[in-house]
Protein backbone atom coordinates (compact mmCIF):
# COMPACT_ATOMS: atom_id res chain seq x y z
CA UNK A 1 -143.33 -235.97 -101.88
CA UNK A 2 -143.92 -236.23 -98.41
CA UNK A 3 -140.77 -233.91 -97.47
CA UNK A 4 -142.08 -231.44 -99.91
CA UNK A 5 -145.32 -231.26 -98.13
CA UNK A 6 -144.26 -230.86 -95.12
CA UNK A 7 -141.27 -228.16 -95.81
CA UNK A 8 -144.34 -226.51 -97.25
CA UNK A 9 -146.48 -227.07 -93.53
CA UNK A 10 -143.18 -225.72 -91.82
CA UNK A 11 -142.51 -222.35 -94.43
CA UNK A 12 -146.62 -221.27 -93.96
CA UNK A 13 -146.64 -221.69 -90.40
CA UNK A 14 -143.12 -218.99 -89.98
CA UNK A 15 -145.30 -216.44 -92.07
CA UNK A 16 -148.20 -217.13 -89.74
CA UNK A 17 -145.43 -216.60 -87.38
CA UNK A 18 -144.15 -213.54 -88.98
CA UNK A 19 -147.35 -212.23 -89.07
CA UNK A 20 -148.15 -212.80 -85.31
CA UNK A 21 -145.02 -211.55 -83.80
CA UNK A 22 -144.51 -214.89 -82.68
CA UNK A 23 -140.50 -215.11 -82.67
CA UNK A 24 -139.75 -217.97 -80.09
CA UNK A 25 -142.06 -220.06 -82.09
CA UNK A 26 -140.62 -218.95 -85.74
CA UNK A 27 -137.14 -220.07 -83.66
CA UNK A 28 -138.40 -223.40 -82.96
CA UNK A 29 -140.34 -224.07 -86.30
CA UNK A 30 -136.93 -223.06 -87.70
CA UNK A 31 -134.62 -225.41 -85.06
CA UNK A 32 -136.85 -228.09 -85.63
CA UNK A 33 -137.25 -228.19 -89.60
CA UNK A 34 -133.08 -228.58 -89.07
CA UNK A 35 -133.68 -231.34 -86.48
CA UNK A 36 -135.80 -233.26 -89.04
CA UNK A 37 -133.25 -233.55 -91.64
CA UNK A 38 -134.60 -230.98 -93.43
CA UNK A 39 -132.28 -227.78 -95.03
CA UNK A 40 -133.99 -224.33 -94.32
CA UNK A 41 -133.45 -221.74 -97.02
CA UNK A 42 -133.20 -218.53 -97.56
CA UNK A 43 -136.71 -217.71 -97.30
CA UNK A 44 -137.41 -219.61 -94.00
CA UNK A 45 -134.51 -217.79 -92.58
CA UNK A 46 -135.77 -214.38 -93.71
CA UNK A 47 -139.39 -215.65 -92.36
CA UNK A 48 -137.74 -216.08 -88.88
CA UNK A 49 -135.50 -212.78 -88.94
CA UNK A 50 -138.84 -210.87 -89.75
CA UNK A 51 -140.88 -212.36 -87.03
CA UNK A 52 -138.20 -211.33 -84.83
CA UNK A 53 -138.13 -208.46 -86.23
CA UNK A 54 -141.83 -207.76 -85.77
CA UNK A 55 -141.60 -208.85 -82.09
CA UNK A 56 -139.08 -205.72 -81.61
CA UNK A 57 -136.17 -208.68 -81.40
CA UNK A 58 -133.70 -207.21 -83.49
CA UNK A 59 -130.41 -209.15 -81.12
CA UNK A 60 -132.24 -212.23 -82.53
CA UNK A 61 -132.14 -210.75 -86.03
CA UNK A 62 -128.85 -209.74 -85.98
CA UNK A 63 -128.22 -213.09 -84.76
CA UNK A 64 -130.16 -215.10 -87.06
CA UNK A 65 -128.25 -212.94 -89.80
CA UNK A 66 -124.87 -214.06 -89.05
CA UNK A 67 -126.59 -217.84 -89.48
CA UNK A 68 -127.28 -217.54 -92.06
CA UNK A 69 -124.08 -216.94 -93.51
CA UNK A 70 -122.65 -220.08 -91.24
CA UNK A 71 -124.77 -222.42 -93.07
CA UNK A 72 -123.96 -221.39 -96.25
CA UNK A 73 -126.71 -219.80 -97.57
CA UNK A 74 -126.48 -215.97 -99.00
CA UNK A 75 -128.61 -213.11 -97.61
CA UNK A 76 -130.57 -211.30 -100.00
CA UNK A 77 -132.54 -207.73 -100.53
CA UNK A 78 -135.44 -209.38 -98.27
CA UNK A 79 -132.79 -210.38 -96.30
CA UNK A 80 -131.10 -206.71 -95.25
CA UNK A 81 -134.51 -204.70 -96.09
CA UNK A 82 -135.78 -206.98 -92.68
CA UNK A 83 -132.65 -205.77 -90.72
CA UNK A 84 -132.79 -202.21 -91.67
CA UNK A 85 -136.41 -202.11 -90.68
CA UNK A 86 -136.26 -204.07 -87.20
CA UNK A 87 -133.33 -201.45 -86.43
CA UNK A 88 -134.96 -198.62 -87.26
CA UNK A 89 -138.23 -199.40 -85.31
CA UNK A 90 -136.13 -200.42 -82.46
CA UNK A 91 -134.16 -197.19 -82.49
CA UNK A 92 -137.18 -195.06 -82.64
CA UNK A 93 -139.10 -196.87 -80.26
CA UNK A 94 -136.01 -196.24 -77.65
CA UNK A 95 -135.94 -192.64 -78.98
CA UNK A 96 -139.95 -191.99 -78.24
CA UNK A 97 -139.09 -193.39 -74.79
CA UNK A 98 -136.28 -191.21 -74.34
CA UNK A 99 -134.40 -194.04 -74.17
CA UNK A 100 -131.51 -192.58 -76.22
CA UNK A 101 -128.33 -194.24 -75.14
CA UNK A 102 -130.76 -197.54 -75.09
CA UNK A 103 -131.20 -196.14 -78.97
CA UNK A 104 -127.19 -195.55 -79.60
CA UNK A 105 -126.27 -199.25 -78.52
């Protein structure tokens, strides 16, 4: 009971993460639920990618992605919908700067 409670403390605060922009912390919150003996799932790793995301982070993302997969767990719709986006806002964000070899990379 107690582990299900706080798995539960851990998944609301990466929303409020998500939410906020607030990627190192959603990277923390994730490192530590990990650290506690606890096994993130899908969801908290989707959480984390979109906070990163949010936060314009997308190396994290793609990062975070290919953990996924090393811990076993399968990416889902949420999963590549949260890539696609943080991409795409990254690579127009470059291209309103006229950042466009920043946008090509």
């Amino acid at each position: 009971r107690d582990i299900s409670v706080c798995i539960k403390l851990y998944y609301t605060s990466l929303y409020a993460c998500t939410k906020s922009g607030q990627w190192k912390e959603a990277l923390h919150l994730l490192s530590e639920i990990r650290v506690r003996g606890m096994v993130p799932d899908i969801d908290a790793h989707n959480a984390t990618i979109s906070a990163c995301g949010t936060a314009g982070q997308w190396t994290e993302a793609l990062r975070l992605l290919s953990e996924t997969g090393d811990c076993g767990l399968v990416s889902d719709v949420k999963t590549y919908n949260t890539i696609i986006k943080t991409g795409s806002a990254s690579i127009t964000a470059c291209a309103k700067l006229g950042l466009w070899k920043e946008a090509l990379q």
